[in-house]
C-alpha atoms as a PDB file:
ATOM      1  CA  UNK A   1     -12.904  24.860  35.085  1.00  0.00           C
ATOM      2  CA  UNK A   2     -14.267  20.916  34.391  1.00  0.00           C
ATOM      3  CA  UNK A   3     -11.772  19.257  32.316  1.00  0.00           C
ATOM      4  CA  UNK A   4     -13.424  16.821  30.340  1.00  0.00           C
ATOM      5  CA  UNK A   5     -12.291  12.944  30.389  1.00  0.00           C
ATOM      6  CA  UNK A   6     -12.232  10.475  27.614  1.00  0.00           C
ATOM      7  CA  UNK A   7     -12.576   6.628  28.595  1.00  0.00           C
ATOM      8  CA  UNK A   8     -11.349   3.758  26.349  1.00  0.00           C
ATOM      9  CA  UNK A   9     -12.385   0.682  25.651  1.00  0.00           C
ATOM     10  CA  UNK A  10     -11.273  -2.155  26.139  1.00  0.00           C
ATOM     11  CA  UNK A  11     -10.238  -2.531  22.189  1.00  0.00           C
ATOM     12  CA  UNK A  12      -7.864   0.296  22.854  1.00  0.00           C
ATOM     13  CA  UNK A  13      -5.815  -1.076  25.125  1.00  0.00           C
ATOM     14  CA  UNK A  14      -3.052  -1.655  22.784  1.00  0.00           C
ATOM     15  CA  UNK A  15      -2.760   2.746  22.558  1.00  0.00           C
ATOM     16  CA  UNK A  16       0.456   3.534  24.009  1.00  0.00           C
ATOM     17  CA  UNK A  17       2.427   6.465  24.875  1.00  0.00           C
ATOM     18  CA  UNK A  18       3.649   8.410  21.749  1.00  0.00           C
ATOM     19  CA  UNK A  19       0.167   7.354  19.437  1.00  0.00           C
ATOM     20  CA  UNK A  20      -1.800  10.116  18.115  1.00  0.00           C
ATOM     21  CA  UNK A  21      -5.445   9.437  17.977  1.00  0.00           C
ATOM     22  CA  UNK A  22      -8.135  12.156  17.019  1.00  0.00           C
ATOM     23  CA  UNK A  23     -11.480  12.585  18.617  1.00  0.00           C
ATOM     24  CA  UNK A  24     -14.372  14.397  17.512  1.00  0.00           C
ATOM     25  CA  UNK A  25     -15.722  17.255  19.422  1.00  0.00           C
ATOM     26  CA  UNK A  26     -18.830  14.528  20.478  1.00  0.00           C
ATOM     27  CA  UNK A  27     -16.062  12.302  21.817  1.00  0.00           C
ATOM     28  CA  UNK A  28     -18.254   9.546  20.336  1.00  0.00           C
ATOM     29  CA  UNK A  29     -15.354   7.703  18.041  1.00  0.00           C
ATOM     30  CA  UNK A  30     -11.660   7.404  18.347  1.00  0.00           C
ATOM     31  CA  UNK A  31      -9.083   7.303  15.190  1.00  0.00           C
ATOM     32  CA  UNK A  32      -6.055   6.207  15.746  1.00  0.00           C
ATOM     33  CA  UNK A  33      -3.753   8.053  13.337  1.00  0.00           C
ATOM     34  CA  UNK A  34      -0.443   6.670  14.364  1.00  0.00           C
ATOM     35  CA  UNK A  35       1.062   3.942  16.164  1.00  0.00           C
ATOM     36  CA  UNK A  36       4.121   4.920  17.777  1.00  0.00           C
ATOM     37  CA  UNK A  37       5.443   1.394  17.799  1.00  0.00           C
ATOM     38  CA  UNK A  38       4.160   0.146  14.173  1.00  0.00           C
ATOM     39  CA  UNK A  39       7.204  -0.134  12.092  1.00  0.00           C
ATOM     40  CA  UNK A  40       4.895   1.057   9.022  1.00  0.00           C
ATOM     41  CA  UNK A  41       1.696   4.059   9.526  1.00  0.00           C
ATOM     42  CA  UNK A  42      -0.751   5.000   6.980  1.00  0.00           C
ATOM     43  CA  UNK A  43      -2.140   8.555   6.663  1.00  0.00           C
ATOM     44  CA  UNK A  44      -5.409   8.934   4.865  1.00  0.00           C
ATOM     45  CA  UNK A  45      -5.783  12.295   2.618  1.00  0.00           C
ATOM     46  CA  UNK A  46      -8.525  11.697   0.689  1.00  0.00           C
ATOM     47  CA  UNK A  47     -11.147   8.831  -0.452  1.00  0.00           C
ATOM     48  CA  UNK A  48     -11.668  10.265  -3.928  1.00  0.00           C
ATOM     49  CA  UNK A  49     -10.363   8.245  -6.436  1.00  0.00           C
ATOM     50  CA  UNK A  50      -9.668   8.373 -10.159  1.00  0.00           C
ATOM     51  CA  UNK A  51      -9.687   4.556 -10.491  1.00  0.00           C
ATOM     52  CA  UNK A  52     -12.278   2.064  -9.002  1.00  0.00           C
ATOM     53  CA  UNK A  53     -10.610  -1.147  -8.740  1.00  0.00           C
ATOM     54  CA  UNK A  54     -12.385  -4.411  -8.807  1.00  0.00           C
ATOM     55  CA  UNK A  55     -11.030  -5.425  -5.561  1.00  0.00           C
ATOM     56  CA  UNK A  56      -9.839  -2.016  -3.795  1.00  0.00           C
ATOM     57  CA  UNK A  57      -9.455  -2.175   0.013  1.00  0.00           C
ATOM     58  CA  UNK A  58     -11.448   1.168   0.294  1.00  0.00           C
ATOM     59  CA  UNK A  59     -13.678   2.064  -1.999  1.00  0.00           C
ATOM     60  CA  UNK A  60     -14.094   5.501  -3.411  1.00  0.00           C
ATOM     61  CA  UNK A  61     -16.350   7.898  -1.701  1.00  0.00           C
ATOM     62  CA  UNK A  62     -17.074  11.028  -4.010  1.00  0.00           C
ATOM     63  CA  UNK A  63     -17.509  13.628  -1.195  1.00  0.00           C
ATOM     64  CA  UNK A  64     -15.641  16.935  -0.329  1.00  0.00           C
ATOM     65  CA  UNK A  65     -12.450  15.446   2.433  1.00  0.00           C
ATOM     66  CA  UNK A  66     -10.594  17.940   2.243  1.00  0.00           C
ATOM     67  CA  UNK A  67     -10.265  18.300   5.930  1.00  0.00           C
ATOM     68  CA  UNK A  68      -8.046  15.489   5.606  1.00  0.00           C
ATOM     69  CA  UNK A  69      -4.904  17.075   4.399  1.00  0.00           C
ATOM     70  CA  UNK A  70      -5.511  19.335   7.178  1.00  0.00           C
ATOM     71  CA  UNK A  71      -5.627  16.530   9.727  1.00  0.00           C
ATOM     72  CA  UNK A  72      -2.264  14.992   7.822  1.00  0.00           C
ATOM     73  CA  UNK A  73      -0.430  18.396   8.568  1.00  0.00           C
ATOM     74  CA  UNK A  74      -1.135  18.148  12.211  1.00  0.00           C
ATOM     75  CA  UNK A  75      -0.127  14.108  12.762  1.00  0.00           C
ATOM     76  CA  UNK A  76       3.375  15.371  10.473  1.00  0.00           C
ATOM     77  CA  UNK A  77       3.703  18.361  13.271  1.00  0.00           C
ATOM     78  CA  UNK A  78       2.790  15.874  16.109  1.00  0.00           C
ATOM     79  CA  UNK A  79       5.428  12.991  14.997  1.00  0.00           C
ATOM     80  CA  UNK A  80       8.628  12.337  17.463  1.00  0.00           C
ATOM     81  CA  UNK A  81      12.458  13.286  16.286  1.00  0.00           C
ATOM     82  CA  UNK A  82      12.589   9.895  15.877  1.00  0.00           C
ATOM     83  CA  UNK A  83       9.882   9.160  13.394  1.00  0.00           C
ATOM     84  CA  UNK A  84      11.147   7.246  10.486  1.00  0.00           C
ATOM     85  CA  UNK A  85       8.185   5.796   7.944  1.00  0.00           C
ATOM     86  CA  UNK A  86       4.931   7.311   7.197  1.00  0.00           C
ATOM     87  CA  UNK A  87       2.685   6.163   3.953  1.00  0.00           C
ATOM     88  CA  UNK A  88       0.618   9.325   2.849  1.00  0.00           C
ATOM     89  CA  UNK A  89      -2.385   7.238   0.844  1.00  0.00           C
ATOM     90  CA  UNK A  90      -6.334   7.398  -0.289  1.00  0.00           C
ATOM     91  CA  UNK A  91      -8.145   7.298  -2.337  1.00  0.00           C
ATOM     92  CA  UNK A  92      -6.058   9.250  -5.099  1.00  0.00           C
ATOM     93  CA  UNK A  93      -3.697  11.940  -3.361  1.00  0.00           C
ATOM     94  CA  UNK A  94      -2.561  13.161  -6.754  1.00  0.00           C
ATOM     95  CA  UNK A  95      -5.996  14.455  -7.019  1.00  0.00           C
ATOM     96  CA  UNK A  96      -5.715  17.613  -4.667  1.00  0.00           C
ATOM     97  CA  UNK A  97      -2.094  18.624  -6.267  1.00  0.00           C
ATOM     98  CA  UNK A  98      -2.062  22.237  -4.096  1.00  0.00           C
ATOM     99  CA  UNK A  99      -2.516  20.187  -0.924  1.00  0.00           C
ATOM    100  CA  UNK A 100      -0.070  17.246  -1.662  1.00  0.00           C
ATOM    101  CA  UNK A 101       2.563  18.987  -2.792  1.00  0.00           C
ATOM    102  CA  UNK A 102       1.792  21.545   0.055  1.00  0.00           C
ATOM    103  CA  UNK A 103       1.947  18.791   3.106  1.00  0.00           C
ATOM    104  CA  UNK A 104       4.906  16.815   1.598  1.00  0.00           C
ATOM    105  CA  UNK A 105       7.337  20.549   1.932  1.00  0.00           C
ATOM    106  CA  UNK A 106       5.467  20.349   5.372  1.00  0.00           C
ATOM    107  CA  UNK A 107       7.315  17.607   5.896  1.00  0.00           C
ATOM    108  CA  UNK A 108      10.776  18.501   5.012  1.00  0.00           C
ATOM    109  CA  UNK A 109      11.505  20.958   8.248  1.00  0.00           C
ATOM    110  CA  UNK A 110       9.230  19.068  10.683  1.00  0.00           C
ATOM    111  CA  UNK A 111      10.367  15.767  10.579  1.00  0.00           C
ATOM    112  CA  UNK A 112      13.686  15.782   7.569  1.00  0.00           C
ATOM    113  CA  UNK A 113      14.426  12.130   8.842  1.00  0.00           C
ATOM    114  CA  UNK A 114      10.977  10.934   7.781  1.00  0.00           C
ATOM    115  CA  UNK A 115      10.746   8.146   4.675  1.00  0.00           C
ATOM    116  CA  UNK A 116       7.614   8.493   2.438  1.00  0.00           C
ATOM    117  CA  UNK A 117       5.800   6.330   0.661  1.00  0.00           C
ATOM    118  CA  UNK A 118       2.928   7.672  -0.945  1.00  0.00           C
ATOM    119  CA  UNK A 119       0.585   5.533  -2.503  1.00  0.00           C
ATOM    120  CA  UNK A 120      -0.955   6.563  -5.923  1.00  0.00           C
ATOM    121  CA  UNK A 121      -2.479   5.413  -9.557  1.00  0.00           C
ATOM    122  CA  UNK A 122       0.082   7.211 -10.832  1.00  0.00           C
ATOM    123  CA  UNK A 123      -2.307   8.593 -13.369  1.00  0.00           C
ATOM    124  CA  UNK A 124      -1.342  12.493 -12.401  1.00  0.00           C
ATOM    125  CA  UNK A 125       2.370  11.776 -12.983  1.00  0.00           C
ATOM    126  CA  UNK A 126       1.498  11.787 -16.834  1.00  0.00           C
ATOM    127  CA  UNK A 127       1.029  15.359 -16.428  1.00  0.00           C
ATOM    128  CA  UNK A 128       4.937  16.892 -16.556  1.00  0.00           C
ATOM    129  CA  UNK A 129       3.984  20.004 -14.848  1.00  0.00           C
ATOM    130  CA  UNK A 130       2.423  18.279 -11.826  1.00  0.00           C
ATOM    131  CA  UNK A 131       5.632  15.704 -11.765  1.00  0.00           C
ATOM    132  CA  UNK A 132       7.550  18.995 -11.726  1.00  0.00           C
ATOM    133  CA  UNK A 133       6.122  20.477  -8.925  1.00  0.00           C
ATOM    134  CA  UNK A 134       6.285  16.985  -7.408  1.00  0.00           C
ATOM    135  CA  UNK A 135       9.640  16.819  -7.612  1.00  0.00           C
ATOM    136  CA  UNK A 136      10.712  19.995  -6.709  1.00  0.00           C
ATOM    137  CA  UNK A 137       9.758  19.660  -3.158  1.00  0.00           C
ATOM    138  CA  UNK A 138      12.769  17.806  -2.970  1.00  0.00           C
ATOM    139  CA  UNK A 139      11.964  15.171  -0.462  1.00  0.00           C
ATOM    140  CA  UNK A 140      15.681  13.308   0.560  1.00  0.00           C
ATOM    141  CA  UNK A 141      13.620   9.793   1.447  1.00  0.00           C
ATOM    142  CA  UNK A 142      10.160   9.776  -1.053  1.00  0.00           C
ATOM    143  CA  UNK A 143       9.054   6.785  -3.099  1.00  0.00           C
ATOM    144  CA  UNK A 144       5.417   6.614  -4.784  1.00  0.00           C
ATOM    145  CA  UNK A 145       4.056   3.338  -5.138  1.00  0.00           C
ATOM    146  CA  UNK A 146       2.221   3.169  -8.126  1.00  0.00           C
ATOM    147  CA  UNK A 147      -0.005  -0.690  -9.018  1.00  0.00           C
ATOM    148  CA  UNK A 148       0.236  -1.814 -12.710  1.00  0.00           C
ATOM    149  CA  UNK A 149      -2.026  -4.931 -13.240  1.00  0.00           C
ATOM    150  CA  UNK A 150      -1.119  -6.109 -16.872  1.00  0.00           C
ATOM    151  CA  UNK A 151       1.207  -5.283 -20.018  1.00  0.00           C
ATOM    152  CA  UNK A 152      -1.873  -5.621 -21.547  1.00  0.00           C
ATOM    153  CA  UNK A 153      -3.528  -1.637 -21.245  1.00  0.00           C
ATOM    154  CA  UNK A 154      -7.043  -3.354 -21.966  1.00  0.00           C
ATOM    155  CA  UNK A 155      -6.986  -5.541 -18.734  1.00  0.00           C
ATOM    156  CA  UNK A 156      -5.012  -3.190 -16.692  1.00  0.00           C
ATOM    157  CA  UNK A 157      -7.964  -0.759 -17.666  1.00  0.00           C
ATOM    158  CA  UNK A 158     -10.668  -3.272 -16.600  1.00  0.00           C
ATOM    159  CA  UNK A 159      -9.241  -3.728 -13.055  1.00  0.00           C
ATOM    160  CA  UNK A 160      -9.316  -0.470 -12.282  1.00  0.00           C
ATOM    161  CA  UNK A 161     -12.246   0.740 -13.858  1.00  0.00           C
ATOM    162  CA  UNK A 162     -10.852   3.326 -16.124  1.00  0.00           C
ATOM    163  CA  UNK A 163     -10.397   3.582 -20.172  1.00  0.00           C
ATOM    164  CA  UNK A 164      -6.937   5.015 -20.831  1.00  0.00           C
ATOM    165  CA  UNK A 165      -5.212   4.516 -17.418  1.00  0.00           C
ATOM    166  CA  UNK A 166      -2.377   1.741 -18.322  1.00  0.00           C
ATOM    167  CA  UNK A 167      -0.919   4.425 -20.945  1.00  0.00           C
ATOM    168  CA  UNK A 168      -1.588   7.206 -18.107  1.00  0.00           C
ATOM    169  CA  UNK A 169       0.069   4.941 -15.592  1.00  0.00           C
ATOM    170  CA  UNK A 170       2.973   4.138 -17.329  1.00  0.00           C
ATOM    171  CA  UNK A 171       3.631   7.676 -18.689  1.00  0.00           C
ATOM    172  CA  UNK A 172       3.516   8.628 -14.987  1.00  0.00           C
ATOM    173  CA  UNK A 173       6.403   6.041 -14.090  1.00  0.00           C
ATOM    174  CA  UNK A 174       8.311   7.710 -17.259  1.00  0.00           C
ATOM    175  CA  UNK A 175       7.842  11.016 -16.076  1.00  0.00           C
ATOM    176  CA  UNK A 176       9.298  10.331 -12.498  1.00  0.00           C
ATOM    177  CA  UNK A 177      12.177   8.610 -13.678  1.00  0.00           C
ATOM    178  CA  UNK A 178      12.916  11.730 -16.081  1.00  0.00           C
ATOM    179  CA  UNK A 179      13.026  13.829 -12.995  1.00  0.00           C
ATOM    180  CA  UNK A 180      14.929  11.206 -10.760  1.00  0.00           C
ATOM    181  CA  UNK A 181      12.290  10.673  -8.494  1.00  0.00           C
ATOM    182  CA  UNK A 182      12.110   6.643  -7.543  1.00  0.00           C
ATOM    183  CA  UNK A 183       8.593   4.837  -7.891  1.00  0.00           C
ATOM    184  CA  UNK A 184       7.552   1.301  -6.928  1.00  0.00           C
ATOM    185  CA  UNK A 185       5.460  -0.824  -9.074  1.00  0.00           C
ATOM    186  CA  UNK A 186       2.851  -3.187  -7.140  1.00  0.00           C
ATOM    187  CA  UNK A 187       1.466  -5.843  -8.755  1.00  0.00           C
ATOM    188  CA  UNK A 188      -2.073  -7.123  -6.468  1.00  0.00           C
ATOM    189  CA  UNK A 189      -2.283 -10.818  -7.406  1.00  0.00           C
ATOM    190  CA  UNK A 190      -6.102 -11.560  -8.260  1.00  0.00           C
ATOM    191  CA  UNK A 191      -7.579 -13.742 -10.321  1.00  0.00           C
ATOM    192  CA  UNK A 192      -7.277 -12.221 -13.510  1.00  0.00           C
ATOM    193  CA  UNK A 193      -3.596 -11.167 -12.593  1.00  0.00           C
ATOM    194  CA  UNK A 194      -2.005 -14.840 -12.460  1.00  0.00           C
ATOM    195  CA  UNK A 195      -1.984 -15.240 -15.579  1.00  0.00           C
ATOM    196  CA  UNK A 196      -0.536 -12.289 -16.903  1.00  0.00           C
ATOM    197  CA  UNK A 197       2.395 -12.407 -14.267  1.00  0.00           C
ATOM    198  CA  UNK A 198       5.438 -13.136 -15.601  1.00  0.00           C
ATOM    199  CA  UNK A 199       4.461 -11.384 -18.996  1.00  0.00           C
ATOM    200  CA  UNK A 200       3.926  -8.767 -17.009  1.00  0.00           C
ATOM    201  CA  UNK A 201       7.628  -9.083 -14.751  1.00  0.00           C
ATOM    202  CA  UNK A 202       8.860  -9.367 -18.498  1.00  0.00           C
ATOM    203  CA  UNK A 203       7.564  -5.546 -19.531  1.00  0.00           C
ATOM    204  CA  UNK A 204       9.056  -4.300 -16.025  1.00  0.00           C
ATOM    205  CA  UNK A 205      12.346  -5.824 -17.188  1.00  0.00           C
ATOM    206  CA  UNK A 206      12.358  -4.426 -20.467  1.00  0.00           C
ATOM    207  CA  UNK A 207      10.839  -0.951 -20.515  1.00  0.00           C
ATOM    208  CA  UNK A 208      11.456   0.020 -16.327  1.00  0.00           C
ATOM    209  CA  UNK A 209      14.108  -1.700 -15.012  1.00  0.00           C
ATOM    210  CA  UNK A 210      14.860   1.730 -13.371  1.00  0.00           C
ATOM    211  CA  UNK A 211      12.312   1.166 -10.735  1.00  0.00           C
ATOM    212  CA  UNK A 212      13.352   1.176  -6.906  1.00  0.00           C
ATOM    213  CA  UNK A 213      11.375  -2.081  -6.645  1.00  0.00           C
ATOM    214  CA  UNK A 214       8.240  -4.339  -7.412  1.00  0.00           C
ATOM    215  CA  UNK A 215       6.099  -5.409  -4.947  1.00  0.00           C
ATOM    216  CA  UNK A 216       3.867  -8.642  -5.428  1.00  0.00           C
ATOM    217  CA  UNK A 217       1.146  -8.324  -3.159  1.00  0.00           C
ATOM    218  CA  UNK A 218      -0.968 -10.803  -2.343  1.00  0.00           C
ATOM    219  CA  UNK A 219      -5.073  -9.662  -2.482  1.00  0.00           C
ATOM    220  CA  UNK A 220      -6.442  -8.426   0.702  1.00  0.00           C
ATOM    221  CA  UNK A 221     -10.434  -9.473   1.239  1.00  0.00           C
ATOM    222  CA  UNK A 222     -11.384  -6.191   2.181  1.00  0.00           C
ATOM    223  CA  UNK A 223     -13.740  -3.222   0.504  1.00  0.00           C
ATOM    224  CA  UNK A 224     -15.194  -4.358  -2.824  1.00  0.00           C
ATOM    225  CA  UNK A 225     -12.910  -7.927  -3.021  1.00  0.00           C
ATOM    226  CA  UNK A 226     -15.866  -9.218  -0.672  1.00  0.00           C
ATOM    227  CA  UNK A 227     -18.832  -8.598  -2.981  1.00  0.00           C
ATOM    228  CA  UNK A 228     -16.566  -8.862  -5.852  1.00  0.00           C
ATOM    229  CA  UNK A 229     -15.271 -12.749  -4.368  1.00  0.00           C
ATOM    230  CA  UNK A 230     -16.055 -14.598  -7.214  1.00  0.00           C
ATOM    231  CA  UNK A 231     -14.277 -12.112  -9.820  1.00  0.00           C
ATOM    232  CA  UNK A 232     -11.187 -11.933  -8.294  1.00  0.00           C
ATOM    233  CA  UNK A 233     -10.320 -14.235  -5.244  1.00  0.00           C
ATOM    234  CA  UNK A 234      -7.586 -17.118  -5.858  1.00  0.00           C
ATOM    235  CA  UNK A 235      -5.753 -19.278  -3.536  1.00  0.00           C
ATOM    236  CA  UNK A 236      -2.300 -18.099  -3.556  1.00  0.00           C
ATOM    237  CA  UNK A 237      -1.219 -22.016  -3.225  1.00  0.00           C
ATOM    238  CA  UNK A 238      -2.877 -21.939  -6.837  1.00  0.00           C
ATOM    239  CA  UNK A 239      -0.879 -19.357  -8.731  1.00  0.00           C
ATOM    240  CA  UNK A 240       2.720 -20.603  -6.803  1.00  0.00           C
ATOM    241  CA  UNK A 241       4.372 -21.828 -10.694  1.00  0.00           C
ATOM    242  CA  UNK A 242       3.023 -17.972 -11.772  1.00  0.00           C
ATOM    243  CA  UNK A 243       4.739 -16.111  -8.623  1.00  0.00           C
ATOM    244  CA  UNK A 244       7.906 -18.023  -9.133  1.00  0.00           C
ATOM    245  CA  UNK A 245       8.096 -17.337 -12.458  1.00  0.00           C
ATOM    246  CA  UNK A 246       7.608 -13.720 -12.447  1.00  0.00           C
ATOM    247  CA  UNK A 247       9.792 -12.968  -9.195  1.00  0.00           C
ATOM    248  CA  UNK A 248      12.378 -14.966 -11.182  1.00  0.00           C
ATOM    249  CA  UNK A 249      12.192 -12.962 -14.433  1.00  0.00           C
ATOM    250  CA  UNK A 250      12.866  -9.628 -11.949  1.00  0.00           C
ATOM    251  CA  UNK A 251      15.724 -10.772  -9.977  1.00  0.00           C
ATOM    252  CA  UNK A 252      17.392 -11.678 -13.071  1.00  0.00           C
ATOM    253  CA  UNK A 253      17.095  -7.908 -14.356  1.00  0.00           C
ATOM    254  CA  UNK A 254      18.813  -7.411 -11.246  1.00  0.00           C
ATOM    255  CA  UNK A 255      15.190  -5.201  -9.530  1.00  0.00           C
ATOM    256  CA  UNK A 256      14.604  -5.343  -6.184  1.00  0.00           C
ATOM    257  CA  UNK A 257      11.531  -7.825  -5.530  1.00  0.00           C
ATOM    258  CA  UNK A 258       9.141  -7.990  -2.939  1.00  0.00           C
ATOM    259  CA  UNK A 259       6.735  -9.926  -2.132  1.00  0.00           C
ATOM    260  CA  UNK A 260       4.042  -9.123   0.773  1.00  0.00           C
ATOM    261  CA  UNK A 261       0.763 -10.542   2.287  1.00  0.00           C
ATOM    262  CA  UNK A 262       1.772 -14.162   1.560  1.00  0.00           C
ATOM    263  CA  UNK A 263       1.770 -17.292   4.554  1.00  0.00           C
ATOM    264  CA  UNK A 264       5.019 -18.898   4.442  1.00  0.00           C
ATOM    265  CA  UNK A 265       3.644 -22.261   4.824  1.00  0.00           C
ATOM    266  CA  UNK A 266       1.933 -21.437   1.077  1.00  0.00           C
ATOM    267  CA  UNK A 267       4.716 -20.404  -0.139  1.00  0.00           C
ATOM    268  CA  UNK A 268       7.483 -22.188  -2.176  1.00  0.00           C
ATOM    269  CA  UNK A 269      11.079 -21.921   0.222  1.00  0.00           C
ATOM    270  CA  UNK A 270      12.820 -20.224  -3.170  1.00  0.00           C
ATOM    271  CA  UNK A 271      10.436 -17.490  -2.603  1.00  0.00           C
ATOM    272  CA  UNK A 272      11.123 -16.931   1.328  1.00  0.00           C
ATOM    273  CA  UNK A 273      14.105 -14.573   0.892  1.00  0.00           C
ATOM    274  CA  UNK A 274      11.961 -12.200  -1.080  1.00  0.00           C
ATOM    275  CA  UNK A 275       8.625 -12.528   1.326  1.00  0.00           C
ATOM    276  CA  UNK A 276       8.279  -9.571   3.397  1.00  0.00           C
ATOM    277  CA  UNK A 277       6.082  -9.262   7.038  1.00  0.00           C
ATOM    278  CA  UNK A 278       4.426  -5.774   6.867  1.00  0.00           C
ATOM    279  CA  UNK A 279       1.094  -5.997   8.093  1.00  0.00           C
ATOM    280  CA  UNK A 280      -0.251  -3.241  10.456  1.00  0.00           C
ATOM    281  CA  UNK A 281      -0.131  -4.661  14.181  1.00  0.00           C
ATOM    282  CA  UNK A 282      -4.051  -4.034  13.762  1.00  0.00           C
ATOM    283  CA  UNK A 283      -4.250  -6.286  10.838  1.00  0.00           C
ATOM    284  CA  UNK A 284      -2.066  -9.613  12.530  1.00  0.00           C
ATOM    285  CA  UNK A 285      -4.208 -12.189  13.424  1.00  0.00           C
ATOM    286  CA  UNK A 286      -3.647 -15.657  13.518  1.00  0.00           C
ATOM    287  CA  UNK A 287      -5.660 -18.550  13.174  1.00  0.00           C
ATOM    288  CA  UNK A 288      -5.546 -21.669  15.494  1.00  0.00           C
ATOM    289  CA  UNK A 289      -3.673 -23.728  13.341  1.00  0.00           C
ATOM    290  CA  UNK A 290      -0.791 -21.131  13.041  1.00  0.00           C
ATOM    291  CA  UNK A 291      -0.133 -21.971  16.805  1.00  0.00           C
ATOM    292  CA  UNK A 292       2.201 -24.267  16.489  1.00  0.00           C
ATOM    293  CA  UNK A 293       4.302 -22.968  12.933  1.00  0.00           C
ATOM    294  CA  UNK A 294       7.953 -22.414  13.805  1.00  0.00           C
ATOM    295  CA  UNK A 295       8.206 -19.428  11.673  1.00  0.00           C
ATOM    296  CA  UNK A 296       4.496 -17.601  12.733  1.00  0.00           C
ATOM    297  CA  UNK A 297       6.588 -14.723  13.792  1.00  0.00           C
ATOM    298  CA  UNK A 298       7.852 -13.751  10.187  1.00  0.00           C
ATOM    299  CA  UNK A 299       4.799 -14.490   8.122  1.00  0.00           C
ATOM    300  CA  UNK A 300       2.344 -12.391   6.481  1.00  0.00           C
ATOM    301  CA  UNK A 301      -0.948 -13.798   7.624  1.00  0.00           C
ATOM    302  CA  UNK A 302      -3.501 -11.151   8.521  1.00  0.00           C
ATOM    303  CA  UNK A 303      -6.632 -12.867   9.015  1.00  0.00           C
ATOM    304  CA  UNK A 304      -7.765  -9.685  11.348  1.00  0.00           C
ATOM    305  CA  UNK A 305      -8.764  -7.237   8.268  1.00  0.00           C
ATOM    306  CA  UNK A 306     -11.299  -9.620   6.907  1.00  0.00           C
ATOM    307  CA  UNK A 307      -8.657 -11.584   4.748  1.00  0.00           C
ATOM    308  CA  UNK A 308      -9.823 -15.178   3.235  1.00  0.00           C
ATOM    309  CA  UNK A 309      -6.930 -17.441   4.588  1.00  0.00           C
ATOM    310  CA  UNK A 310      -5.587 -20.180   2.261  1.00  0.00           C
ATOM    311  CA  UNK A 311      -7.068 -23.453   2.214  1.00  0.00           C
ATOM    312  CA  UNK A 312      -3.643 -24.884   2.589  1.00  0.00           C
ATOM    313  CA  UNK A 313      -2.230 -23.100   5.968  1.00  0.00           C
ATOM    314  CA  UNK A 314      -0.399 -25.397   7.993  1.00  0.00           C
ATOM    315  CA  UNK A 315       2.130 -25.290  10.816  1.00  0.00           C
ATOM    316  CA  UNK A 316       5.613 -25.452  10.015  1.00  0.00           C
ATOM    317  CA  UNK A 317       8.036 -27.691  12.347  1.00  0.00           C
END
């Protein structure tokens, strides 16, 4: 019997053993699903979205994906004993609650060692019944990382496109912590984010200081930031006093801060112990000037999604 053969291209010579890639029956495209050797793997369930932020890194597609969550349950059967971190996102997973909540127990005998971090609005968790069934899955290692823009539920609302979702958002948070069930608050610095930064760090302090941690992000120029450029881009050297300010207000309420996507060389040295290198090995890119910085290896530059660098990248010594 012919055994048919698949040849790679040269882009995929980075696939190792252990990846799981999937390939349509016309062999015509390769996804790779999982990178054995990334410290952090995304696993797309859906692009249907109940918010449509102004600078979201993939917009929303309103189309039946279904077959998604059914591709998820085979990468969570597929992953090694040894498989520590996997990031269930969209889209909006919260929107197909059977199939979530279905693939998340999925995950419990397969791989038990396995930390989640599932991405969401966090609009669904307003709902008590669906935070109940959420919770009573009973995941040992689950966190939900849930943006919030602005105390502000007008601005928070414009960002993402959607009347009522601050009060939805934060009800969600609520509702989690009611149940024990830790969430992460992101905060995607744009341009009409800076300003409401530390105000915002301030209502984190004061009404959710419960939170396993907040997470300032800085923007990724992907999906609708490109046409939206104008609207939301901002040179993180610009918006340094703002960062400080905030990250200061939430160590001092004694919550765990983060802060991801940001060059070292842009940001202030107070700030290093809280900057964070995540980036996908797909996403790290550097440019020329970078190839002489003493401290390339721990900084967040990705300049190989798309990302609009800093005017003020420079090599450390």
């Amino acid at each position: 019997m012919p055994r048919s053969v698949l040849r790679l291209g040269a882009e995929l010579a980075r696939l190792d053993a252990g990846d799981i890639i999937h390939v349509p029956g016309d062999g015509r495209r390769v996804t790779v699903l999982r990178k054995n050797s990334a410290r952090h793997n995304s696993l797309l369930l859906t692009e249907q979205c109940d918010n449509y932020r102004l600078m979201c890194s993939r917009p929303p597609k309103d189309r039946d994906d279904s077959w998604l969550f059914d591709r998820a349950r085979k990468v969570i059967s597929l992953l090694p004993a040894d498989a520590r971190a996997l990031s269930p996102t969209g889209g909006e997973p919260t929107l197909h609650a059977d199939a979530l909540t279905g693939l998340l127990d999925h995950c419990k005998p397969v791989a038990p060692g396995l930390s989640v971090h599932l991405l969401s609005s966090g609009r669904r968790f307003a709902d008590p019944e669906f935070t109940r069934r959420y919770a009573a899955v009973g995941l040992a290692d689950i966190v939900v990382g849930i943006p919030l823009y602005a105390p502000e539920p007008g601005l928070h609302g414009f960002i993402v496109q959607a009347a009522g979702a601050s009060d939805e958002t934060v009800r969600g948070i609520l509702n989690l912590a009611s149940l024990g069930q830790a969430a992460e608050i992101r905060m995607v610095i744009q341009r009409h984010t800076v300003p409401a930064l530390a105000s915002l760090a301030a209502f984190i302090a004061r009404n959710l200081p419960f939170v396993a941690q907040v997470a300032l992000m800085g923007l990724e120029m992907t999906g609708l930031a490109r046409p939206n450029s104008p609207l939301v881009w901002v040179d993180p050297a610009d918006y340094q006093r703002e960062l400080a300010e905030a990250a200061g207000i939430l160590v001092t309420a004694a919550i765990a801060t983060r802060i991801y996507n940001h060059q070292l060389c842009v940001l202030g040295r107070r700030l290093w112990p809280y900057a964070v290198r995540s980036i996908s090995d797909w996403k790290n890119g550097y440019p020329g000037i970078c190839r002489a910085c003493s401290v390339r290896d721990a900084c967040g530059v990705f300049t190989a999604s798309g990302n609009r660098p800093s005017q003020h990248l420079r090599p450390l010594p």
